[in-house]
C-alpha atoms as a PDB file:
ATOM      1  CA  UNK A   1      -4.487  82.418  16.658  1.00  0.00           C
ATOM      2  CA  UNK A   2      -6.128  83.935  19.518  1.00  0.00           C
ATOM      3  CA  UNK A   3      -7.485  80.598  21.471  1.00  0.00           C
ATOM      4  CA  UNK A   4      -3.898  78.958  20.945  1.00  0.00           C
ATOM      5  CA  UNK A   5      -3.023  76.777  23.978  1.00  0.00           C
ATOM      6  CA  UNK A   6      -0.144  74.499  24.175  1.00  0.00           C
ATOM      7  CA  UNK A   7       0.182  71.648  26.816  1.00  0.00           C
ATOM      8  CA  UNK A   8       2.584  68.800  27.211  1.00  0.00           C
ATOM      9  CA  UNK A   9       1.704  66.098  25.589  1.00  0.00           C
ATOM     10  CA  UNK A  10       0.078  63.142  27.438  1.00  0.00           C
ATOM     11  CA  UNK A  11      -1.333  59.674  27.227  1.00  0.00           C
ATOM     12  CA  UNK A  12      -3.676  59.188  23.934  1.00  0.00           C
ATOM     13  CA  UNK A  13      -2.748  62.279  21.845  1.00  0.00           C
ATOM     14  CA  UNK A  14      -0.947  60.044  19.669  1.00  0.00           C
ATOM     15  CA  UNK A  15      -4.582  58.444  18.401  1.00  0.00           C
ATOM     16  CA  UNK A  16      -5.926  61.597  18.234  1.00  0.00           C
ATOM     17  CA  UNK A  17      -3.473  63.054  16.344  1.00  0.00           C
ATOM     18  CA  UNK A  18      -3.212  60.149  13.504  1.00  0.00           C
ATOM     19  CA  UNK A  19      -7.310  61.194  13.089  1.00  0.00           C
ATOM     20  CA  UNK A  20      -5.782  64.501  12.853  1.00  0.00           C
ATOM     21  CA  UNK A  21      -3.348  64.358  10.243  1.00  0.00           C
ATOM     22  CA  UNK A  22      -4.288  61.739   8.741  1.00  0.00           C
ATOM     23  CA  UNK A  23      -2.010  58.941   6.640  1.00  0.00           C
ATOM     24  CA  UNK A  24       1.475  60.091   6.392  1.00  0.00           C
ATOM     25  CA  UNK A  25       3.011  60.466   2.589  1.00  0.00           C
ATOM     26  CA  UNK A  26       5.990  59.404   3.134  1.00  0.00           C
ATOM     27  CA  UNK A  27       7.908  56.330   5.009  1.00  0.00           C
ATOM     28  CA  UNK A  28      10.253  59.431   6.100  1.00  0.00           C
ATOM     29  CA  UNK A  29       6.439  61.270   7.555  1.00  0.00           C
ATOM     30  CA  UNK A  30       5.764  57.642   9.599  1.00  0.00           C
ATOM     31  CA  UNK A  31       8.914  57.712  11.254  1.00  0.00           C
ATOM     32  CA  UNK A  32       9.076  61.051  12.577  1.00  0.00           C
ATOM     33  CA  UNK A  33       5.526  60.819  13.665  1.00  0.00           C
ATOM     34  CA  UNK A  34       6.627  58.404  16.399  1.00  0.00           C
ATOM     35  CA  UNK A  35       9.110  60.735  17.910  1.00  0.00           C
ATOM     36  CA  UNK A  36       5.913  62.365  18.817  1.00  0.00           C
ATOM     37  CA  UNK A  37       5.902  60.585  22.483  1.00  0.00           C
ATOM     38  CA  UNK A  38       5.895  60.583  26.114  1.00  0.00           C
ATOM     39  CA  UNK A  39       9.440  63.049  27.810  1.00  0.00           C
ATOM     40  CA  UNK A  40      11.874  61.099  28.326  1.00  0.00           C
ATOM     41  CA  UNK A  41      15.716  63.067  30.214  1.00  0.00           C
ATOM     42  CA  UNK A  42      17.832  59.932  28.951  1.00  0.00           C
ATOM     43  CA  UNK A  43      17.882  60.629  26.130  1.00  0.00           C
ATOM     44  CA  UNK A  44      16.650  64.096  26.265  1.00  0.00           C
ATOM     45  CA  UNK A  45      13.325  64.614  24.560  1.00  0.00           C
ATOM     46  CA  UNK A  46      10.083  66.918  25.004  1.00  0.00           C
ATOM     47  CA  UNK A  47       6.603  66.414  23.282  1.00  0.00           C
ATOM     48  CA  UNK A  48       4.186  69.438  23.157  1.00  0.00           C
ATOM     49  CA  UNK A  49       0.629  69.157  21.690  1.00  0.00           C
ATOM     50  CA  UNK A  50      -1.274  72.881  20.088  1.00  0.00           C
ATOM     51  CA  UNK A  51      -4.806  72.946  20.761  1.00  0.00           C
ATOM     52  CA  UNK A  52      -7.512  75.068  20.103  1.00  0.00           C
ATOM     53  CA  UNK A  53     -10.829  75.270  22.220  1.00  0.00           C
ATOM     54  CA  UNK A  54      -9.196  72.026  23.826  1.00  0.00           C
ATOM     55  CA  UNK A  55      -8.953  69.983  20.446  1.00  0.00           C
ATOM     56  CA  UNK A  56      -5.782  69.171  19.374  1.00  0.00           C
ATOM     57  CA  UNK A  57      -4.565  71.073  16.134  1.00  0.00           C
ATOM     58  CA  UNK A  58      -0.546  70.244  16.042  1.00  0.00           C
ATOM     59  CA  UNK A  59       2.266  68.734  17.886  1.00  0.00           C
ATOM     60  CA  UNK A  60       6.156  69.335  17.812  1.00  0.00           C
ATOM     61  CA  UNK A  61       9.181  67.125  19.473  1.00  0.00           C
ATOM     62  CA  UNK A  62      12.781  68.123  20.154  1.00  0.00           C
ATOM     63  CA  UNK A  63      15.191  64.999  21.172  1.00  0.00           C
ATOM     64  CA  UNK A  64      18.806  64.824  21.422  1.00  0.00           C
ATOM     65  CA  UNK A  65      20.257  61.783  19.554  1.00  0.00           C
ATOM     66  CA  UNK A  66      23.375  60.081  20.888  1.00  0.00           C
ATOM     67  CA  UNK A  67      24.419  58.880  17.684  1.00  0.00           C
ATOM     68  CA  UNK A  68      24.375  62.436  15.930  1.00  0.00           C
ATOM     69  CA  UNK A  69      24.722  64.253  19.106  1.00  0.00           C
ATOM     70  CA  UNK A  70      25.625  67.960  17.686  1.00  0.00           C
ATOM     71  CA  UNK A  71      22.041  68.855  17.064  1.00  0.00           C
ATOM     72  CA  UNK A  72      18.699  68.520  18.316  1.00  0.00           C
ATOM     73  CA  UNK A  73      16.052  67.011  15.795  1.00  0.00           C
ATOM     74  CA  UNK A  74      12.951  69.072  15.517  1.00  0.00           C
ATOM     75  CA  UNK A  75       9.856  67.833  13.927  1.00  0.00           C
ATOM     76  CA  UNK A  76       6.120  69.850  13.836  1.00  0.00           C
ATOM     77  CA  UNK A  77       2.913  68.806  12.568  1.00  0.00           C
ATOM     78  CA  UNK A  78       0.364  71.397  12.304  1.00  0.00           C
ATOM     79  CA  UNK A  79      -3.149  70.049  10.651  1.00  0.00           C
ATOM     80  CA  UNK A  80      -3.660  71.236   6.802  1.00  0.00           C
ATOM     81  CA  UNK A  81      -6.781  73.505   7.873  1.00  0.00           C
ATOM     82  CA  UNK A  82      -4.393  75.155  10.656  1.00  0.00           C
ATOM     83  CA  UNK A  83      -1.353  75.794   8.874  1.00  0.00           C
ATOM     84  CA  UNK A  84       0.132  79.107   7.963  1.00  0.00           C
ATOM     85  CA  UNK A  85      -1.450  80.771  11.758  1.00  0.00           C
ATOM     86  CA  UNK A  86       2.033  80.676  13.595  1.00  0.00           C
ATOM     87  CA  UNK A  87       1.136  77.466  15.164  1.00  0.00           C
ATOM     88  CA  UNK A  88       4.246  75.904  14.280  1.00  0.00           C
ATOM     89  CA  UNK A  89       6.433  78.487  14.914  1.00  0.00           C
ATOM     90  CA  UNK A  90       4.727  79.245  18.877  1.00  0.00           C
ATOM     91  CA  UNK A  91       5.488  75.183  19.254  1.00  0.00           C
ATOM     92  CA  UNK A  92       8.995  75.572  18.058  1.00  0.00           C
ATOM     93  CA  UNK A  93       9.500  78.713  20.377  1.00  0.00           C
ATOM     94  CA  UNK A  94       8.061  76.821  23.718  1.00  0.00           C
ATOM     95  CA  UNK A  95      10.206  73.335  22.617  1.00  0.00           C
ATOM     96  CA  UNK A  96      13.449  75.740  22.690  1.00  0.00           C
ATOM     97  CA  UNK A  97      12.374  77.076  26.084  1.00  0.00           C
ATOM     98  CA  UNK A  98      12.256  73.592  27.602  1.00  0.00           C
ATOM     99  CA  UNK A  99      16.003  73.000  26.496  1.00  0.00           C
ATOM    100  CA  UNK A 100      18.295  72.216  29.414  1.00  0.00           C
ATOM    101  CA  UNK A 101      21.345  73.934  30.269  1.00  0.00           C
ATOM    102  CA  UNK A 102      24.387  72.095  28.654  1.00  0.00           C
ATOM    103  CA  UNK A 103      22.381  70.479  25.908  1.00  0.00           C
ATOM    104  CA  UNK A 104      22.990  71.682  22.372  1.00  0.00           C
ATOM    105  CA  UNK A 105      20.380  74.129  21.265  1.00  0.00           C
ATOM    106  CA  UNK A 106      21.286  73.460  17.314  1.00  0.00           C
ATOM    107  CA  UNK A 107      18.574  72.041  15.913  1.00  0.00           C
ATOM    108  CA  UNK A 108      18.157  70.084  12.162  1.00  0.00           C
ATOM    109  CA  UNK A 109      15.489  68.668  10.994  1.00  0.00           C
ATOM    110  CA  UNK A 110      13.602  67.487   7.333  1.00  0.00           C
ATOM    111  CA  UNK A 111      11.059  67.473   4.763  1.00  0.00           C
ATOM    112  CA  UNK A 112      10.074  64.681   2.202  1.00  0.00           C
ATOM    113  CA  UNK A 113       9.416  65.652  -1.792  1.00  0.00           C
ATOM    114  CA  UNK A 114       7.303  62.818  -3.318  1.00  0.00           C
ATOM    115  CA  UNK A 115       5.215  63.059  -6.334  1.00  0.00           C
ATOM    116  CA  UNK A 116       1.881  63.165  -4.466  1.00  0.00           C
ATOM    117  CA  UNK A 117       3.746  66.074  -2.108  1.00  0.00           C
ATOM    118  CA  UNK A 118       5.602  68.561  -3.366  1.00  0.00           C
ATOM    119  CA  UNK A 119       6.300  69.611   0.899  1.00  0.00           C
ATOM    120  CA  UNK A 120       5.674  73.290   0.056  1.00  0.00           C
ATOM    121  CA  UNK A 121       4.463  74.024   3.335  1.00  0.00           C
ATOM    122  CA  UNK A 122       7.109  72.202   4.836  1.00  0.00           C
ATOM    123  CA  UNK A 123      10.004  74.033   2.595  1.00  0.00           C
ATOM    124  CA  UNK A 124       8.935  77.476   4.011  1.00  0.00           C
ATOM    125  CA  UNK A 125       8.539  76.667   7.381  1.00  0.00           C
ATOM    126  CA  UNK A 126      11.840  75.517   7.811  1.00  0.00           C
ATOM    127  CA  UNK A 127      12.973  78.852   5.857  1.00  0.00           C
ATOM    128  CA  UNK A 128      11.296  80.741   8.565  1.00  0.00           C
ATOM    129  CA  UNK A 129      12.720  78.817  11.337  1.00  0.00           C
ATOM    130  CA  UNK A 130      16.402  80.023   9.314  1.00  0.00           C
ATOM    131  CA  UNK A 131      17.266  76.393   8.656  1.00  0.00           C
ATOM    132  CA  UNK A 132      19.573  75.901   5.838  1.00  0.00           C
ATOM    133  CA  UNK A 133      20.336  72.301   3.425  1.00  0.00           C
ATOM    134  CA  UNK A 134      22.950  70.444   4.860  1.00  0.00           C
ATOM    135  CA  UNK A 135      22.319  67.357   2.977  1.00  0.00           C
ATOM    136  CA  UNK A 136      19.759  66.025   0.363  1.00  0.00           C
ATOM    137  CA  UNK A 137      19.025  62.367   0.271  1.00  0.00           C
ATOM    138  CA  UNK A 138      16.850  60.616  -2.353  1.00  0.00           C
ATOM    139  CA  UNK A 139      15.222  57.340  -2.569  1.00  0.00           C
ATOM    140  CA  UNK A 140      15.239  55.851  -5.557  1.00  0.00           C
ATOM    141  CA  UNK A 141      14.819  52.625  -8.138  1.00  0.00           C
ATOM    142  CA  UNK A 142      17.087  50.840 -10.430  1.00  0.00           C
ATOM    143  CA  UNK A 143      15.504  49.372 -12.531  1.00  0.00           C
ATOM    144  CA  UNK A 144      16.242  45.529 -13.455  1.00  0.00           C
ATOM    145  CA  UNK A 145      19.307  45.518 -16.336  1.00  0.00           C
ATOM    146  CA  UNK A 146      20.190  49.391 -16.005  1.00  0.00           C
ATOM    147  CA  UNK A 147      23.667  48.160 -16.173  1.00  0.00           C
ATOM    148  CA  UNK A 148      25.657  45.227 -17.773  1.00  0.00           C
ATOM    149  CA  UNK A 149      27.203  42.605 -16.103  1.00  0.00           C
ATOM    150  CA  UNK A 150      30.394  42.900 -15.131  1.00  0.00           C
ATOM    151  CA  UNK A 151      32.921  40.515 -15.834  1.00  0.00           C
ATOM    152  CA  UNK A 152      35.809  39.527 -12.984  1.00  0.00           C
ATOM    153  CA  UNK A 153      37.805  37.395 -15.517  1.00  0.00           C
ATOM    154  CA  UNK A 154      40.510  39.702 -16.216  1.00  0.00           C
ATOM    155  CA  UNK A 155      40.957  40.820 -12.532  1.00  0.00           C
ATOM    156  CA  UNK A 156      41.319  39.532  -8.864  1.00  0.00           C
ATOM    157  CA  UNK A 157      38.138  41.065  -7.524  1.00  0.00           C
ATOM    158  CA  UNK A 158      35.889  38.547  -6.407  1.00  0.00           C
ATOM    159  CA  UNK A 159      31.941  38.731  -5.100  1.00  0.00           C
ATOM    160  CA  UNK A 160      31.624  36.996  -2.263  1.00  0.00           C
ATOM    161  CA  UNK A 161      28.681  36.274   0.628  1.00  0.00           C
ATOM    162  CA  UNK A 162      28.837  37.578   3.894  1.00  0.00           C
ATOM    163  CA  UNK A 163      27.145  37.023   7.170  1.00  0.00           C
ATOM    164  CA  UNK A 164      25.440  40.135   8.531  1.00  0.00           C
ATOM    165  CA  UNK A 165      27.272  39.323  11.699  1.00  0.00           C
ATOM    166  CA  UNK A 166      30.308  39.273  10.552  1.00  0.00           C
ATOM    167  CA  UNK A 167      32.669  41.309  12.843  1.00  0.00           C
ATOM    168  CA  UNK A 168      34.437  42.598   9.490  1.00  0.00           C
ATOM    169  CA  UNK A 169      31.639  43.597   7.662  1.00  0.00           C
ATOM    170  CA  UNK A 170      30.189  45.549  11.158  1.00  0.00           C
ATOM    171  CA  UNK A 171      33.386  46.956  11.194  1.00  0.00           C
ATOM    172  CA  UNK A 172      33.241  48.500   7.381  1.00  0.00           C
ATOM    173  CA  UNK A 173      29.623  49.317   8.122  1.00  0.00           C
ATOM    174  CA  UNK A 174      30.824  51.636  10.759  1.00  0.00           C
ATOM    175  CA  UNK A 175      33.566  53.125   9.232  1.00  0.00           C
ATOM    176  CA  UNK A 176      31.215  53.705   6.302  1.00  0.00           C
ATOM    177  CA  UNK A 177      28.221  55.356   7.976  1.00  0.00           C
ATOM    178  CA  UNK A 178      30.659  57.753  10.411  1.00  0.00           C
ATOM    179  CA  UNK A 179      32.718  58.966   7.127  1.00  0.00           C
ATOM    180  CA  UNK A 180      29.830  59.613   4.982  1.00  0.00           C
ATOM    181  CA  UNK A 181      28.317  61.679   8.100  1.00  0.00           C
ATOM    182  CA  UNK A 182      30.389  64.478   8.535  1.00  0.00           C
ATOM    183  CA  UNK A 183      27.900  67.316   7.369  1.00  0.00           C
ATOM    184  CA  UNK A 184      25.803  65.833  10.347  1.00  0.00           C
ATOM    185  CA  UNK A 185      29.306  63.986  12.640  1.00  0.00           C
ATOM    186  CA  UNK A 186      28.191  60.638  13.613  1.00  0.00           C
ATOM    187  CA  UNK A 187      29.399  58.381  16.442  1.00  0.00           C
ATOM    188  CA  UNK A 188      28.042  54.915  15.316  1.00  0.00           C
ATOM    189  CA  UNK A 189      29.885  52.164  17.202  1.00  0.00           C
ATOM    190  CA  UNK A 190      30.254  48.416  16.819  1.00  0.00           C
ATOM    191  CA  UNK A 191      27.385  47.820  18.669  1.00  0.00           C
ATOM    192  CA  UNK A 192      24.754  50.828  17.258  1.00  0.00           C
ATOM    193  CA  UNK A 193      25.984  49.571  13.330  1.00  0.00           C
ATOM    194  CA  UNK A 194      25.296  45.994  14.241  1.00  0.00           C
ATOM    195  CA  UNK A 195      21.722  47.014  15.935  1.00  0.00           C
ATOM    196  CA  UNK A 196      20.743  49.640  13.862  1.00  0.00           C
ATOM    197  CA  UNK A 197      21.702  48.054   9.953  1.00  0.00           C
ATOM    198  CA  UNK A 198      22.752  44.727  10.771  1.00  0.00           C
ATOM    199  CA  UNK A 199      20.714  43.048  12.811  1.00  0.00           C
ATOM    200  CA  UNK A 200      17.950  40.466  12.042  1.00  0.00           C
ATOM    201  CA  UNK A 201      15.178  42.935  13.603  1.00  0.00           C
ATOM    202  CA  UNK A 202      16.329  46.013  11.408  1.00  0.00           C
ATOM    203  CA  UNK A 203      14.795  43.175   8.526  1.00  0.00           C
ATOM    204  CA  UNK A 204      18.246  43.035   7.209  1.00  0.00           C
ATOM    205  CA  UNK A 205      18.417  39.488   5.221  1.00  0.00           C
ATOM    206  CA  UNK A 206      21.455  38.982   3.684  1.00  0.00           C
ATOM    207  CA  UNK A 207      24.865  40.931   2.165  1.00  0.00           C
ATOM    208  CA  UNK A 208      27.776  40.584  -0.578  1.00  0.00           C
ATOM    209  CA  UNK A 209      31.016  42.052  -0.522  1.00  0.00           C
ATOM    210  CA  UNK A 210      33.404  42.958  -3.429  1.00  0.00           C
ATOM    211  CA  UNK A 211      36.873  42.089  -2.582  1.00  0.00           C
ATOM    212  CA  UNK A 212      40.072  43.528  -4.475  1.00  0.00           C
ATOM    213  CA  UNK A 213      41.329  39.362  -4.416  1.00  0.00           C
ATOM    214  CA  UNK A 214      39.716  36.545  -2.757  1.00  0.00           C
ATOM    215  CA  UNK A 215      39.953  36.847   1.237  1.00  0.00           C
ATOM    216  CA  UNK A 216      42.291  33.960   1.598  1.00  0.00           C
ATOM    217  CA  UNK A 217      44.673  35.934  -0.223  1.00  0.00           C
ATOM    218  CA  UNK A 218      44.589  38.922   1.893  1.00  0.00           C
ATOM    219  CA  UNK A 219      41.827  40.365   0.024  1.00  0.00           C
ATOM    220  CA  UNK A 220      40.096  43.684   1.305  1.00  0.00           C
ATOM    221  CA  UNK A 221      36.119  44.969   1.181  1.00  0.00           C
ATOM    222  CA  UNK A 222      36.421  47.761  -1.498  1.00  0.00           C
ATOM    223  CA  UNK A 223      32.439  47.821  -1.672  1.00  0.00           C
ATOM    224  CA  UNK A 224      29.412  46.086  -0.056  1.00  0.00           C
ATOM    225  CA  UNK A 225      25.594  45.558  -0.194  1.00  0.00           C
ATOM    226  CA  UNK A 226      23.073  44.953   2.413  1.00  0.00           C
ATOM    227  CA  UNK A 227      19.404  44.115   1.292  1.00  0.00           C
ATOM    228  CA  UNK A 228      16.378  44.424   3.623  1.00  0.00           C
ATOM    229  CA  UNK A 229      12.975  43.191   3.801  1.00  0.00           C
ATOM    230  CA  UNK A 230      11.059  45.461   1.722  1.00  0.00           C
ATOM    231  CA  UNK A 231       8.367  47.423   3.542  1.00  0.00           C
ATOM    232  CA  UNK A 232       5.648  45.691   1.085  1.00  0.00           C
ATOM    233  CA  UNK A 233       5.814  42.660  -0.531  1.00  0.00           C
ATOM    234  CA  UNK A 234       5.479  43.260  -4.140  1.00  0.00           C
ATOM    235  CA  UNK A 235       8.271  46.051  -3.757  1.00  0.00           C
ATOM    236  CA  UNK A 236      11.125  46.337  -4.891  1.00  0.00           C
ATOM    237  CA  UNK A 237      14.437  44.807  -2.428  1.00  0.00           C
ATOM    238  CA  UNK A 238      15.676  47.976  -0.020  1.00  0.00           C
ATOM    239  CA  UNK A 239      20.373  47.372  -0.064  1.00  0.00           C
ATOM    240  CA  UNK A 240      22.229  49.555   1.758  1.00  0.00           C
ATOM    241  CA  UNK A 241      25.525  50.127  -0.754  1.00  0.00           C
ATOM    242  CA  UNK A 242      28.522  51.418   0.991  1.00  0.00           C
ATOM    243  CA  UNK A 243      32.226  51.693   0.300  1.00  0.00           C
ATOM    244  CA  UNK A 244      35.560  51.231   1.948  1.00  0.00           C
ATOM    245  CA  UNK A 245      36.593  54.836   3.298  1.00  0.00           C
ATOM    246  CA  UNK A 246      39.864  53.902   3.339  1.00  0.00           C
ATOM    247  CA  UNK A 247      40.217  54.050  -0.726  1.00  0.00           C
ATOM    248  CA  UNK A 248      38.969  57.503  -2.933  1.00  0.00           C
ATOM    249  CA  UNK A 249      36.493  57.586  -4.911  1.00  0.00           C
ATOM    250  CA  UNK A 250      38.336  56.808  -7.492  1.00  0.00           C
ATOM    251  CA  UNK A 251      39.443  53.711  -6.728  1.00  0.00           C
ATOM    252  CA  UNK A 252      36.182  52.183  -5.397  1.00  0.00           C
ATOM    253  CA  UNK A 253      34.065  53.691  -8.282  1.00  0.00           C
ATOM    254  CA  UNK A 254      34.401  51.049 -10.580  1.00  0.00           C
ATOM    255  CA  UNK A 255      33.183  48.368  -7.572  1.00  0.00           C
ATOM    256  CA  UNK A 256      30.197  50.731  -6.911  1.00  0.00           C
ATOM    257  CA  UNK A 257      29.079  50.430 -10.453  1.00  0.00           C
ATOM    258  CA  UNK A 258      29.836  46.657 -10.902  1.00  0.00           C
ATOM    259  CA  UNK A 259      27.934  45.751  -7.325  1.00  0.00           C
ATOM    260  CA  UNK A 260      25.277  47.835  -8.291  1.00  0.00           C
ATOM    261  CA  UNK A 261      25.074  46.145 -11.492  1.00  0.00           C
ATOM    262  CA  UNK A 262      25.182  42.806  -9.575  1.00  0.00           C
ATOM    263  CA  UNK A 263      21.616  44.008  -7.719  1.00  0.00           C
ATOM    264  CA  UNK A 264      19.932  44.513 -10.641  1.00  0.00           C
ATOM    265  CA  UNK A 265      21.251  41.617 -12.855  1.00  0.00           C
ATOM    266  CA  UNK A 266      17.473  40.579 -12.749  1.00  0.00           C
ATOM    267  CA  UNK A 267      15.237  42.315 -10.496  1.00  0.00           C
ATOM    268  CA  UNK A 268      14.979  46.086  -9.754  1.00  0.00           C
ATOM    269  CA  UNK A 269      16.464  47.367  -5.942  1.00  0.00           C
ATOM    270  CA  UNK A 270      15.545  50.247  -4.303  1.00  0.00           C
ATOM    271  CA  UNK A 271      18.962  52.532  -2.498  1.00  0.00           C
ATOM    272  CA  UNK A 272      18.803  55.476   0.003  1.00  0.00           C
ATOM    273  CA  UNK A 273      21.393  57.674  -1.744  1.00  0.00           C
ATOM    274  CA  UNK A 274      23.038  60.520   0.317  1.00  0.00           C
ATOM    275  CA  UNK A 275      25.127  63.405  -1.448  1.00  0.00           C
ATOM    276  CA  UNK A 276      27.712  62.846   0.752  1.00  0.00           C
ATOM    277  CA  UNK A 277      28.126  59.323  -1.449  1.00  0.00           C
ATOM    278  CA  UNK A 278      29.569  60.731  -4.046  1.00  0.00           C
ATOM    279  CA  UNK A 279      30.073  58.119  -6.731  1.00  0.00           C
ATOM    280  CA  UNK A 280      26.881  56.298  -5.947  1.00  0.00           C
ATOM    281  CA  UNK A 281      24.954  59.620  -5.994  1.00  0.00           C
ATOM    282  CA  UNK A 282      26.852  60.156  -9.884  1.00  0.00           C
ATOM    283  CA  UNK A 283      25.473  56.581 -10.857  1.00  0.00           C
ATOM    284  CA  UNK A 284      22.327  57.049 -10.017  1.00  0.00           C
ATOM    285  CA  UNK A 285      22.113  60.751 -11.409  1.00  0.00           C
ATOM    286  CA  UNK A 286      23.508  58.624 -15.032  1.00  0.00           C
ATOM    287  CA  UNK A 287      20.944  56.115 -14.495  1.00  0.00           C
ATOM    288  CA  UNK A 288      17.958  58.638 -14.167  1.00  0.00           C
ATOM    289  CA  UNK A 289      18.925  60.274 -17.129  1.00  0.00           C
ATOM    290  CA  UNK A 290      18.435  57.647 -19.061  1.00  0.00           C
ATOM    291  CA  UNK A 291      15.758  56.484 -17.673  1.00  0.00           C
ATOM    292  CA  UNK A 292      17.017  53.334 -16.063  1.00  0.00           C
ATOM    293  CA  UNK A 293      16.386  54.895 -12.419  1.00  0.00           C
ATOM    294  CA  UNK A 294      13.396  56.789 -10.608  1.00  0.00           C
ATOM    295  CA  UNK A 295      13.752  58.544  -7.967  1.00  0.00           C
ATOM    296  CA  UNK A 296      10.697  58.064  -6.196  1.00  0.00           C
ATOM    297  CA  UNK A 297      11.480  60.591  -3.028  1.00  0.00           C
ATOM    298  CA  UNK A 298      14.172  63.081  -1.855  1.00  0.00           C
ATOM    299  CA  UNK A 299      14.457  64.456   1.619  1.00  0.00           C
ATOM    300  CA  UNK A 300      16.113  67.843   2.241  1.00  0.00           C
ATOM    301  CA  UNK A 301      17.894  67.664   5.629  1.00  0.00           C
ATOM    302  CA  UNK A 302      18.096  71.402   7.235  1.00  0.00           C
ATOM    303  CA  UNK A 303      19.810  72.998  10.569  1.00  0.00           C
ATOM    304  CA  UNK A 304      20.192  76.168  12.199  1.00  0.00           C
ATOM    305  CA  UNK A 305      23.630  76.353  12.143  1.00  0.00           C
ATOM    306  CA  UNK A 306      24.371  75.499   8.462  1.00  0.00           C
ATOM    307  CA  UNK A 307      26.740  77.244   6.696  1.00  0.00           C
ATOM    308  CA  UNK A 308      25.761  80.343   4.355  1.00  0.00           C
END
């Protein structure tokens, strides 16, 4: 594109770029859109805006992320009408210029698959950047009765209630996030597992934990389920299911299924389900095969320094 400018992005783009683009299709879309923001060096992040004859046609953003701090996120917007001109690309090139010297210049970023988008546009961009799948994670539904009730009689396991505060649970939560992140090696602390899945403003509302014996007894978290204000009221419940990563699959795979069967005793839930949960991921793929779970999105996670 011969009139291709690129500028820094500055106060008001952010309106004029939502007229741009448009609604996003995906909850995954609206998130990354607000990355799309003023520079900021702490944390490290740089907004730059495409234009042509002065009217915005794209924007791209490159921020460093203390909690996954071996790559850079990269996310690019290009209008529909403009795509497919090597705007994209020229936005990528001038965000890797503006990288400073001792940051990591890895970069990952992702693309949404819905019904209504199939991403194609998205898919080969981030083939052309040389980005490579480092993780796929899929949103999906369980529906209400997918699985039968489990029964505790002939065990110790117990279901209990837990406050979202609790300093055990917190702990398990970030035990559970940092081992299920190693394709992408997380640091989530105490404090970033209460704030970012815990707390009252992340609209988390309430969790159970399954216990191998009651906890007066000694009894340890083998799995647990967070559930979250859904993003619209007639929608299904959003729960966070995690496991102990102190026990194999194995051995928490039969609490996986029975808490999951717990959730959906009555009502349907909706789960984020990373491949890197291994057992969960195997449920659900059962579920969906016989039709007892719909996977309603799945985001491809990419970076530049995947492996071959």
């Amino acid at each position: 594109m011969s009139d291709l400018e690129i500028r820094p992005w500055r106060s008001g783009d952010d309106l004029e770029l939502l007229q741009l683009f448009g609604d996003p299709l995906s909850p995954h879309a609206h998130q990354d859109r607000t990355m799309l923001r003023e520079n900021s060096d702490s944390p490290f992040s740089r907004t730059l805006v495409a234009t042509s004859e002065s009217v915005a046609i794209g924007a791209g953003v490159i921020f460093a992320s203390s909690l996954h701090p071996q790559r850079l996120w990269l996310y690019v917007e290009v209008a529909p009408g403009q795509r497919r001109q090597g705007v994209g690309t020229a936005l990528v090139a001038r965000l890797r210029e503006l990288i400073p010297a001792g940051q990591s210049t890895e970069l990952k970023s992702r693309y949404t698959v819905t019904a209504g988008d199939p991403a194609t546009a998205a898919q080969g961009f981030c083939a052309a950047l040389g980005l490579g799948e480092i993780q796929v994670s899929r949103d999906v539904i369980v529906e209400p009765g997918a699985l039968a009730e489990p029964v505790f009689d002939t065990n110790d396991r117990v279901i209990e209630d837990i406050a979202t505060g609790s300093v055990e649970l917190t702990n398990l939560v970030m035990d559970f996030y940092n081992a299920t992140h190693q394709w992408d090696p997380a640091k989530m602390t105490l404090g970033s597992a209460q704030k970012m899945l815990l707390d009252d403003r992340t609209g988390a509302q309430g969790a159970i934990v399954l216990r191998d014996r009651p906890r007066v007894d000694g009894g340890k978290i083998l799995a647990f389920a967070i559930s979250y204000i859904p993003a619209r009221e007639e929608s299904p419940t959003d729960v966070l299911v995690g496991f102990n990563p102190e026990y194999s699959d194995d051995q928490v795979a039969e609490s996986i299924r029975d808490l999951v069967a717990m959730l959906v005793y009555q009502y349907p839930v909706k789960l984020e389900v990373d491949s890197s949960m291994f057992v969960l991921s195997s449920l659900v793929d059962a579920l969906a095969s016989v039709e007892q779970a719909t996977v309603i999105s799945t985001t491809h996670i990419l970076a530049s320094d995947h492996s071959s």
